[in-house]
N, C-alpha and C. Protein backbone atom coordinates (compact mmCIF):
# COMPACT_ATOMS: atom_id res chain seq x y z
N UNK A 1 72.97 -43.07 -116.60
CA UNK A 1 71.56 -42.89 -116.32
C UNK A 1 71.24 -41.43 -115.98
N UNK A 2 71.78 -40.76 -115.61
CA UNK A 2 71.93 -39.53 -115.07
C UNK A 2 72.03 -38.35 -116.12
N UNK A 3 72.48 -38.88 -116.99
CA UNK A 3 72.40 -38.18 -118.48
C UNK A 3 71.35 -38.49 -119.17
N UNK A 4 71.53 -39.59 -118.91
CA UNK A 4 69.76 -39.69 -119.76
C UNK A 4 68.23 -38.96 -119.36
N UNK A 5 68.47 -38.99 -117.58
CA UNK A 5 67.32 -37.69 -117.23
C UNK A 5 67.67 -36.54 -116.99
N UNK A 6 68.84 -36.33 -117.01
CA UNK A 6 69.13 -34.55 -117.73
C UNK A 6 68.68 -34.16 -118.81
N UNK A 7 68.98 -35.28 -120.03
CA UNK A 7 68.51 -34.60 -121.26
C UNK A 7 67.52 -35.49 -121.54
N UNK A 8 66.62 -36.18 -120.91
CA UNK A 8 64.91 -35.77 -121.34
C UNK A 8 64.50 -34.50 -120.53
N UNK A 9 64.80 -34.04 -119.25
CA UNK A 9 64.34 -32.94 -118.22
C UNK A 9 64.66 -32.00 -119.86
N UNK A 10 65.75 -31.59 -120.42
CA UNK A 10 66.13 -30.56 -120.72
C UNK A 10 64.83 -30.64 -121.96
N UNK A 11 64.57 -31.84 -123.03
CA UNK A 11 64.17 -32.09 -124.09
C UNK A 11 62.37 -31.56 -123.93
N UNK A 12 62.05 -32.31 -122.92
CA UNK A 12 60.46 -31.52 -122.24
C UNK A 12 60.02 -30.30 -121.85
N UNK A 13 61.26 -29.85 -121.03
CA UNK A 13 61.19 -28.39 -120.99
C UNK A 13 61.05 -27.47 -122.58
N UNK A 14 62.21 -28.11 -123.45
CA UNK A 14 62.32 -27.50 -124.67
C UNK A 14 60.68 -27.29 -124.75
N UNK A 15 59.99 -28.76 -124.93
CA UNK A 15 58.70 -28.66 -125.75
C UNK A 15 57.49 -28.15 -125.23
N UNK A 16 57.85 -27.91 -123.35
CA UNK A 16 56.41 -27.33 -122.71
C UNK A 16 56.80 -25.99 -123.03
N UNK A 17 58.06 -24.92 -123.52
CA UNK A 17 58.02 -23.93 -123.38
C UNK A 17 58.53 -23.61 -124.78
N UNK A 18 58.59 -24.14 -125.98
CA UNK A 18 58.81 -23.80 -127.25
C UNK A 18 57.69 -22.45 -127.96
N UNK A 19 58.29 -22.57 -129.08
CA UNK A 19 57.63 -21.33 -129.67
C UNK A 19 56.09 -21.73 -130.15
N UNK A 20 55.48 -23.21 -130.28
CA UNK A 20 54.61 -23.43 -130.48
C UNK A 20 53.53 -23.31 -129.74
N UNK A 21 54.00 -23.43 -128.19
CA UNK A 21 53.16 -22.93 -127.17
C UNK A 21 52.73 -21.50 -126.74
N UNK A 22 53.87 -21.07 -127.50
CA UNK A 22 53.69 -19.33 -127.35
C UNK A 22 52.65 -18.75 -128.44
N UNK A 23 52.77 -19.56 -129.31
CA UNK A 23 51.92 -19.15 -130.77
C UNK A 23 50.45 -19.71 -129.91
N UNK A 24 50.04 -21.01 -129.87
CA UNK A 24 48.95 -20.77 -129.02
C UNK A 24 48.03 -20.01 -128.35
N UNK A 25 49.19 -19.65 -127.36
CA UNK A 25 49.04 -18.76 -126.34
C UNK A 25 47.86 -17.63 -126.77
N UNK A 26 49.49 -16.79 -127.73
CA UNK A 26 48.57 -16.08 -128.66
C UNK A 26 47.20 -16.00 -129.53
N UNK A 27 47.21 -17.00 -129.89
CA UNK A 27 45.95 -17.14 -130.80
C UNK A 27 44.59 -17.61 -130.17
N UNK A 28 44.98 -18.23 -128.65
CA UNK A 28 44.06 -18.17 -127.76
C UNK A 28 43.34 -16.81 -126.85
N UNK A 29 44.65 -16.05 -126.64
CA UNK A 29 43.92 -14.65 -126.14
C UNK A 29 43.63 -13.92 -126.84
N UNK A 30 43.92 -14.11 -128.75
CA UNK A 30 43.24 -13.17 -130.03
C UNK A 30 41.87 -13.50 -129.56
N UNK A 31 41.61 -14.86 -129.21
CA UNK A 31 39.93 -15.05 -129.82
C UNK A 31 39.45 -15.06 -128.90
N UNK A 32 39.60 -15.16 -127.60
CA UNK A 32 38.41 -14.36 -126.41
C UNK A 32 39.00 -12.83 -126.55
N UNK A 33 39.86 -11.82 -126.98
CA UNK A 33 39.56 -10.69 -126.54
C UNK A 33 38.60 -9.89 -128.01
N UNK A 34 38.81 -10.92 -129.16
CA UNK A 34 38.54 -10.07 -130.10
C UNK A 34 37.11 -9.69 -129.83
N UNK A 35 36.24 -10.42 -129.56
CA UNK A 35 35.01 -10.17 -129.28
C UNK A 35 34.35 -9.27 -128.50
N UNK A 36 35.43 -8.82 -127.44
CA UNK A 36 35.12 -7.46 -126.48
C UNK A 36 35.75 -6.45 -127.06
N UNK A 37 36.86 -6.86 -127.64
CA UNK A 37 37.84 -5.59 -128.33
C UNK A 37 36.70 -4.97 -130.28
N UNK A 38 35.79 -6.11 -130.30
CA UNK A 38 35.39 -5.50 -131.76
C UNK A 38 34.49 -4.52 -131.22
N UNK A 39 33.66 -4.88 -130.25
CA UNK A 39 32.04 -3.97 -129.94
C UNK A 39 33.05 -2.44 -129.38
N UNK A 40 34.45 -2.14 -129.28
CA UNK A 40 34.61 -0.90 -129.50
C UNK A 40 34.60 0.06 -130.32
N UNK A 41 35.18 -0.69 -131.60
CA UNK A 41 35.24 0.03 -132.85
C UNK A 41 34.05 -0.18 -133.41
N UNK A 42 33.33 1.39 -134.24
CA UNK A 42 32.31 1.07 -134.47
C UNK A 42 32.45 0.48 -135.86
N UNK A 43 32.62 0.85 -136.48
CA UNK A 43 33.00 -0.02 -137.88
C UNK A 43 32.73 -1.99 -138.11
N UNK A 44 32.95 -2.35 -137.06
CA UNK A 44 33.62 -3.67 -136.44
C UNK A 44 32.15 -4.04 -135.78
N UNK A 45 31.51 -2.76 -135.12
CA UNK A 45 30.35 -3.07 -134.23
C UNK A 45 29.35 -3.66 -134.78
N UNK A 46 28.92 -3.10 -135.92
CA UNK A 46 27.91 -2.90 -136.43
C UNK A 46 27.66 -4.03 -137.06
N UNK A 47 28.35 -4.82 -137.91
CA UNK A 47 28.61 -6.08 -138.41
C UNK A 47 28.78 -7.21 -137.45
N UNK A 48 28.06 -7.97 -137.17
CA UNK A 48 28.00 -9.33 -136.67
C UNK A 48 29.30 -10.45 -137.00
N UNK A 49 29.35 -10.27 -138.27
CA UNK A 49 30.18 -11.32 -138.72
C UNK A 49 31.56 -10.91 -138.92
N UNK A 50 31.74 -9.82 -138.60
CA UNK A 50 33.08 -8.80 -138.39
C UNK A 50 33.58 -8.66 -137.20
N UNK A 51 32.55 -9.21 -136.03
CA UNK A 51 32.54 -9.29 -134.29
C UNK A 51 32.68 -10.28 -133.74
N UNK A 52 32.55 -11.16 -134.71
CA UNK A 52 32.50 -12.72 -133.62
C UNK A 52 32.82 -13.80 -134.61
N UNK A 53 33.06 -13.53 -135.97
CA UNK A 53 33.49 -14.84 -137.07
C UNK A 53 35.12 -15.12 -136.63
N UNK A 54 35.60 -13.99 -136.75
CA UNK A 54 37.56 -14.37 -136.67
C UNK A 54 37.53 -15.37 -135.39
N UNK A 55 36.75 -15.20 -134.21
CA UNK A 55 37.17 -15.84 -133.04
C UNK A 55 37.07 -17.47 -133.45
N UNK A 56 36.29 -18.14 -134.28
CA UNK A 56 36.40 -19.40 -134.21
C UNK A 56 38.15 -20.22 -134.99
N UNK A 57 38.28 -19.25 -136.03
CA UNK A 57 39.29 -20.17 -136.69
C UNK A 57 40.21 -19.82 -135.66
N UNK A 58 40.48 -18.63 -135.30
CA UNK A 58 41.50 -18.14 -133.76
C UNK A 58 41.81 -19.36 -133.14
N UNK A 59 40.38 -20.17 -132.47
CA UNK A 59 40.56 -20.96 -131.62
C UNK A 59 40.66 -22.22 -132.20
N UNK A 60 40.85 -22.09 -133.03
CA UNK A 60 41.01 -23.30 -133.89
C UNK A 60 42.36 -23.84 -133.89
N UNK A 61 42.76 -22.55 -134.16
CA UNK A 61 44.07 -22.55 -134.64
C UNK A 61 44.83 -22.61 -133.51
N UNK A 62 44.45 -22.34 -132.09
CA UNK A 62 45.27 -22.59 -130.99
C UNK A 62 45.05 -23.79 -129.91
N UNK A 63 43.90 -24.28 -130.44
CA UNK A 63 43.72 -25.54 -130.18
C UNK A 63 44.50 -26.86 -130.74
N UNK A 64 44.54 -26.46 -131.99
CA UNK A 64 45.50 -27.15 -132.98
C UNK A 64 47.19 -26.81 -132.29
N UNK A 65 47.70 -26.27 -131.92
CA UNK A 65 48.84 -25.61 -131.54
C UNK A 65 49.47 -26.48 -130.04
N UNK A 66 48.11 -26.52 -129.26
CA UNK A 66 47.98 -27.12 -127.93
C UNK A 66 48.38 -27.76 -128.32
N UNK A 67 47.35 -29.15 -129.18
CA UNK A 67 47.14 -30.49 -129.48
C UNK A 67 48.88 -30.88 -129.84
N UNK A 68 49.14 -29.96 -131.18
CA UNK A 68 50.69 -30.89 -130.94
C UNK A 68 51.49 -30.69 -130.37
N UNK A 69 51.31 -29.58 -129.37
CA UNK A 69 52.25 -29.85 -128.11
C UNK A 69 52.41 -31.05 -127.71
N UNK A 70 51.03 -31.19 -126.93
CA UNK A 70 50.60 -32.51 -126.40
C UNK A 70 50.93 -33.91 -126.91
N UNK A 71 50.82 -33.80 -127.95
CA UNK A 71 51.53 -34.80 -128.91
C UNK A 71 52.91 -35.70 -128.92
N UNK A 72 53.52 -34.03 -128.87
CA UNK A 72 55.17 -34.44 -129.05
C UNK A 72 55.42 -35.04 -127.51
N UNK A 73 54.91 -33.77 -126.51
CA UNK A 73 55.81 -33.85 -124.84
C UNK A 73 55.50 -35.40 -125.03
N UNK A 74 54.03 -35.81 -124.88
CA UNK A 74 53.40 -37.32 -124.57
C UNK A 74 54.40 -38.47 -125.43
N UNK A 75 54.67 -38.48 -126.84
CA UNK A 75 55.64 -39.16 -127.74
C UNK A 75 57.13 -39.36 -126.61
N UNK A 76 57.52 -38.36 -126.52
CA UNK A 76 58.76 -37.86 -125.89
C UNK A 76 58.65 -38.57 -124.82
N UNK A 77 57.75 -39.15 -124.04
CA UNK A 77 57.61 -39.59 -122.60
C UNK A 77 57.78 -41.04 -122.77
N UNK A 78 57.17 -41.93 -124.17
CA UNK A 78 56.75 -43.33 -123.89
C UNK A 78 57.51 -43.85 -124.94
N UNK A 79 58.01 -43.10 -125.67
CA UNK A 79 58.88 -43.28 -126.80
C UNK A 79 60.79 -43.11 -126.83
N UNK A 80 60.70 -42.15 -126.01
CA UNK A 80 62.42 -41.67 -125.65
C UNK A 80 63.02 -42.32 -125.62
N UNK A 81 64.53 -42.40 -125.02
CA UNK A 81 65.88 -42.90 -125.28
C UNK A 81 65.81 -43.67 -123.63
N UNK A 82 64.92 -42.92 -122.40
CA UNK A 82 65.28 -43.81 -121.11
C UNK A 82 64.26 -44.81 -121.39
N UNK A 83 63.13 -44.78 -122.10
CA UNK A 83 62.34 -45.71 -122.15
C UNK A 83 62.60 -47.00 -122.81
N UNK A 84 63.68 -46.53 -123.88
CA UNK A 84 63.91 -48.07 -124.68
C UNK A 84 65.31 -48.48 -123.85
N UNK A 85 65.77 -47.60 -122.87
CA UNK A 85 67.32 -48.02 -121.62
C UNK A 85 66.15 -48.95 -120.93
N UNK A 86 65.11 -48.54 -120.41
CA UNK A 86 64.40 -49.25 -118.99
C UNK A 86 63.77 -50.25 -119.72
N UNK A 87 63.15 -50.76 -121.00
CA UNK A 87 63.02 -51.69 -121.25
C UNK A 87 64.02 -52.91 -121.69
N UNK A 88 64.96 -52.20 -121.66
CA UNK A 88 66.41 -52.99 -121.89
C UNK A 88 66.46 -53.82 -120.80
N UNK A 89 66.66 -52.72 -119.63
CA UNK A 89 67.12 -53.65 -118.14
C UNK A 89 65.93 -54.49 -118.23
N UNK A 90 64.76 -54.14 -118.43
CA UNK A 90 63.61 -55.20 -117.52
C UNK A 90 63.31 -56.20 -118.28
N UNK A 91 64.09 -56.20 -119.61
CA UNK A 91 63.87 -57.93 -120.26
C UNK A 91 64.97 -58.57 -119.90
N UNK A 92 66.20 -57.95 -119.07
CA UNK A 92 67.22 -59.12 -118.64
C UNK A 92 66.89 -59.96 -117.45
């Protein structure tokens, strides 16, 4: 039993701190800074849709990123290897 919550501890950690969360991350602080970072450059300024269009798919795209985090950790929780052990014991 003791192995079995070592390696879900280890398997969750994997997935709250994988590279998918980092990509997120990223693509979440592209699209709130791009919008303060465009009105510097003037090039960027002047155009509307050059200042504030990239930020939606940005957040799109790191929303999407979240989501299957969320996905897997949550799968990983009700689905795992102690969950089908603990339903073992509790139908005997």
């Amino acid at each position: 039993m003791t192995a079995l919550l070592a390696e879900r501890r280890r398997t969750l950690e994997r997935i709250q701190r994988g590279p998918l969360v980092w990509w997120g991350a990223l693509f979440l602080t592209a699209a709130v800074f791009w919008p303060l970072l465009a009105s510097a450059f003037p090039a960027l300024a002047g155009d509307p849709l050059l200042s504030y269009a990239p930020t939606g798919p940005l957040l799109l795209i790191a929303v999407a990123c979240f989501t299957v985090v969320h996905v897997r950790w949550k799968r990983e929780l009700t689905q795992g290897a102690l969950t089908v052990t603990a339903r073992f014991w509790a139908s005997r």
